[in-house]
C-alpha atoms as a PDB file:
ATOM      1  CA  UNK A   1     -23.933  31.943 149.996  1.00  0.00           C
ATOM      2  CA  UNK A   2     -25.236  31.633 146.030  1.00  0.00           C
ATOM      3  CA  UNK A   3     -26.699  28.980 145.078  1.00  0.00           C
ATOM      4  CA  UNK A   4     -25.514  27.739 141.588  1.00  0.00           C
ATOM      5  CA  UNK A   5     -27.850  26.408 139.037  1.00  0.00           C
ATOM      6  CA  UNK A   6     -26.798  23.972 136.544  1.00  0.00           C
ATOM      7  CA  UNK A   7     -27.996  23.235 133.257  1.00  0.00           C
ATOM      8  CA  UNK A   8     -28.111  19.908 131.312  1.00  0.00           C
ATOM      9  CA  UNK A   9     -26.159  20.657 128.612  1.00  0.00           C
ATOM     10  CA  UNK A  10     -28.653  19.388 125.880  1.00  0.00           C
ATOM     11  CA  UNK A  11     -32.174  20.746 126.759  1.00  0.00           C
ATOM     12  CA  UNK A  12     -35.344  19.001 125.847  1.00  0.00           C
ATOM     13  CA  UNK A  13     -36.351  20.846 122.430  1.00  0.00           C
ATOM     14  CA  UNK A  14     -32.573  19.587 121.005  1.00  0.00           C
ATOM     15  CA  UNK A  15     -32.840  16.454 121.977  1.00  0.00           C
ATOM     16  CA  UNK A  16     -36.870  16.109 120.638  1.00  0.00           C
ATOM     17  CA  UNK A  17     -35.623  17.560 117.389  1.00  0.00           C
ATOM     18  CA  UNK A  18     -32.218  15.133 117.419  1.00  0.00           C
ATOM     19  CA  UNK A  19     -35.055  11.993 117.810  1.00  0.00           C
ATOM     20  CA  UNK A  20     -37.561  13.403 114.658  1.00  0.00           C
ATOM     21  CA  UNK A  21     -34.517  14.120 112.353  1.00  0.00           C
ATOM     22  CA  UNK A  22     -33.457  10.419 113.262  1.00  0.00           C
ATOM     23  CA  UNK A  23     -36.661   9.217 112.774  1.00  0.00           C
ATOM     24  CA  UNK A  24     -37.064  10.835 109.417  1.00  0.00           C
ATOM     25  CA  UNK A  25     -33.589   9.432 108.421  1.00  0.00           C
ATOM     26  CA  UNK A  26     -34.910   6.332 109.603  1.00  0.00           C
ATOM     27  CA  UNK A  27     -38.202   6.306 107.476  1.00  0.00           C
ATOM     28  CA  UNK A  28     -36.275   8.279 104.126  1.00  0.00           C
ATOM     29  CA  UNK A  29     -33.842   4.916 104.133  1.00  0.00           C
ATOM     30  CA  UNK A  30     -37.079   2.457 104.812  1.00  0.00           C
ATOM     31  CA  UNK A  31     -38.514   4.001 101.624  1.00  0.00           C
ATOM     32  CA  UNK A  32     -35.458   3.642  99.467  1.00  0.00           C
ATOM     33  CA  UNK A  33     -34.649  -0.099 100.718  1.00  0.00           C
ATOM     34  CA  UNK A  34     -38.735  -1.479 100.744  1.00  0.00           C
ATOM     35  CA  UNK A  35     -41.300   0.728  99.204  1.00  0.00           C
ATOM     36  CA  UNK A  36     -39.248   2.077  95.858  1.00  0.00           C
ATOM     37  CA  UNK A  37     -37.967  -1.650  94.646  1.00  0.00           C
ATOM     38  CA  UNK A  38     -41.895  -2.663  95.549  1.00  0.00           C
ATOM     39  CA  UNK A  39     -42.875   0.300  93.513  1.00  0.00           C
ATOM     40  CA  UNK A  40     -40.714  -0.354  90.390  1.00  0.00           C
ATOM     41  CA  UNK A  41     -41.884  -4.134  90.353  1.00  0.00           C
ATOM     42  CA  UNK A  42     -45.724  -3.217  90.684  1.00  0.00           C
ATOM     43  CA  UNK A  43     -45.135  -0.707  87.552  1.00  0.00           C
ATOM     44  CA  UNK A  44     -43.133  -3.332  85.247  1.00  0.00           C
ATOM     45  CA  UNK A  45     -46.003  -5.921  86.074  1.00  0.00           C
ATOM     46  CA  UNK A  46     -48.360  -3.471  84.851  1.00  0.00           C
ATOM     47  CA  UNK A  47     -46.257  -2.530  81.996  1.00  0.00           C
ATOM     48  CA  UNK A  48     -46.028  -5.590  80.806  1.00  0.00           C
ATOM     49  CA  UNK A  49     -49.605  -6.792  81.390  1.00  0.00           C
ATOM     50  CA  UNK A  50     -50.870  -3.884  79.037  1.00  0.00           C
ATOM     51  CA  UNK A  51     -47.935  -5.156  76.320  1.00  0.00           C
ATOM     52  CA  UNK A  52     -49.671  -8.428  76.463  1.00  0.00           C
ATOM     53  CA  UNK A  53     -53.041  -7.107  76.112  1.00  0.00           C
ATOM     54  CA  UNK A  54     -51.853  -5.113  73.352  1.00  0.00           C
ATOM     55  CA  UNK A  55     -49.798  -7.904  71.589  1.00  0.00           C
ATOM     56  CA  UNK A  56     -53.476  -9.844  71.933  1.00  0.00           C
ATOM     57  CA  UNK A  57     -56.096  -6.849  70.281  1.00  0.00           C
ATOM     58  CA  UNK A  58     -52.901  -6.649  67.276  1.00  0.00           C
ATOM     59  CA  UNK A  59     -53.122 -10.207  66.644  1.00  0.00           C
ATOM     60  CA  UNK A  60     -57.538 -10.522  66.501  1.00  0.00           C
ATOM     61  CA  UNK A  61     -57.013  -7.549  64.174  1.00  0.00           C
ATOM     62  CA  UNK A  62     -54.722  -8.833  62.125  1.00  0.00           C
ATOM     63  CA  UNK A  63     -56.675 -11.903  61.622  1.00  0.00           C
ATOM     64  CA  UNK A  64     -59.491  -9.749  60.382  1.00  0.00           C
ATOM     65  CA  UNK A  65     -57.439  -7.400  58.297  1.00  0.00           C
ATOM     66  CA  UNK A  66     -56.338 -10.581  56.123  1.00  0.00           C
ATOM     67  CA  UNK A  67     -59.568 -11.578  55.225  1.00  0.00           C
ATOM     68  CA  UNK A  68     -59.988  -8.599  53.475  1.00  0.00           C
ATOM     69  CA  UNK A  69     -59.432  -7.611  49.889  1.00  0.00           C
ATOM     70  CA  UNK A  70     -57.905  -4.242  48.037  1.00  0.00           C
ATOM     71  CA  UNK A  71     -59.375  -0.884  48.985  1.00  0.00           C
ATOM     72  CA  UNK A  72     -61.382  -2.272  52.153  1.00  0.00           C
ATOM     73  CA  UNK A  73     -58.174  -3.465  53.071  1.00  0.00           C
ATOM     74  CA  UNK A  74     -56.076  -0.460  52.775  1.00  0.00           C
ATOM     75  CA  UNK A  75     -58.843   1.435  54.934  1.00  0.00           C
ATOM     76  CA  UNK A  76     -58.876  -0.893  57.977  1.00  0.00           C
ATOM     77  CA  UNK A  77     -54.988  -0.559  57.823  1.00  0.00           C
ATOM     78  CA  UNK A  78     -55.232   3.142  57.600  1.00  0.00           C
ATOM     79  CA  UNK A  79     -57.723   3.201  60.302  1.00  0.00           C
ATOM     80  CA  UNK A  80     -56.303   1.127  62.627  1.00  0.00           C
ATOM     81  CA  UNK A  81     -52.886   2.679  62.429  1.00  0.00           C
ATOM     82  CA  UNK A  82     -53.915   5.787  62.403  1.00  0.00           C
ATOM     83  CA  UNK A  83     -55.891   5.068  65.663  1.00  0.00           C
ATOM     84  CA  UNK A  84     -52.597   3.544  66.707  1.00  0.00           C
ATOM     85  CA  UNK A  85     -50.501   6.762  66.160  1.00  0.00           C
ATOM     86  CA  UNK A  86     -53.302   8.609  67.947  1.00  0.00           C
ATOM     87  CA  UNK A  87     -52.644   7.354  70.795  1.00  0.00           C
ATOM     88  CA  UNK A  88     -49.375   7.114  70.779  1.00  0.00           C
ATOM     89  CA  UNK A  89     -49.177   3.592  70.520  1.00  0.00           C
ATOM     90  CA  UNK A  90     -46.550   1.864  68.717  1.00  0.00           C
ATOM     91  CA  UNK A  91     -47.780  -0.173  65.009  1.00  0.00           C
ATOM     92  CA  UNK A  92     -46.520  -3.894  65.954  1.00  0.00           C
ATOM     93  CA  UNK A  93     -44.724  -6.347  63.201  1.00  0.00           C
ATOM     94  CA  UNK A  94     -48.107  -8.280  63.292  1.00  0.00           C
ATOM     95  CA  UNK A  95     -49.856  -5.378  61.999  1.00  0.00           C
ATOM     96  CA  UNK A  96     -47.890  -4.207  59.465  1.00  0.00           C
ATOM     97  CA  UNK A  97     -47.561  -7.434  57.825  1.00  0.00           C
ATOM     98  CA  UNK A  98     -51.197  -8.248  57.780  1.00  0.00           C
ATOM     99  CA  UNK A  99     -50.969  -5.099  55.901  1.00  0.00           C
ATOM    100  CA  UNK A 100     -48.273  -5.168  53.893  1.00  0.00           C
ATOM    101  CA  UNK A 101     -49.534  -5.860  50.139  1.00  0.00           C
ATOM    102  CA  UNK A 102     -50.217  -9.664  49.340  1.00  0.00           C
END
């Protein structure tokens, strides 16, 4: 008599490998529905907390850049938007009309 030897028909390495790929579905769609929208918030806070700091430095120069008078004037404005450009910053509406000629 023979003896017959059955298999399971999934062996242990397809089934580990079936349970990581799930588990890596599992954490890909985690990402996309928690950390990504968490993400995108944390970087429009920050966005717009540097706006706000920027909005404030334009408007304490501003208030400086009026006081002065002709070609001191026209340097500080030159200066400052220059600096401005530099960095790739943009020149706000409060700037340019404490510059603009009175």
């Amino acid at each position: 008599m023979t003896q017959t030897v059955t298999r399971p028909s999934i062996t242990l390495f397809t089934a580990a490998t079936c349970g990581v790929l799930a588990g890596l579905a599992i954490v890909a769609a985690a990402k996309m529905v928690l950390l990504d929208p968490f993400l995108a918030a944390q970087a429009a806070a920050e966005e717009r907390r540097i706006q706000a700091e920027n909005l404030r430095r334009d408007e304490i120069v501003a208030e400086h850049i009026v006081k002065l008078d002709g070609e001191l004037k026209l340097m500080a404005c030159w200066g400052y938007m220059g600096g401005l450009l530099e960095q790739k910053l943009p020149i706000s509406t409060i700037i340019r009309q404490a510059c603009s000629p009175s």
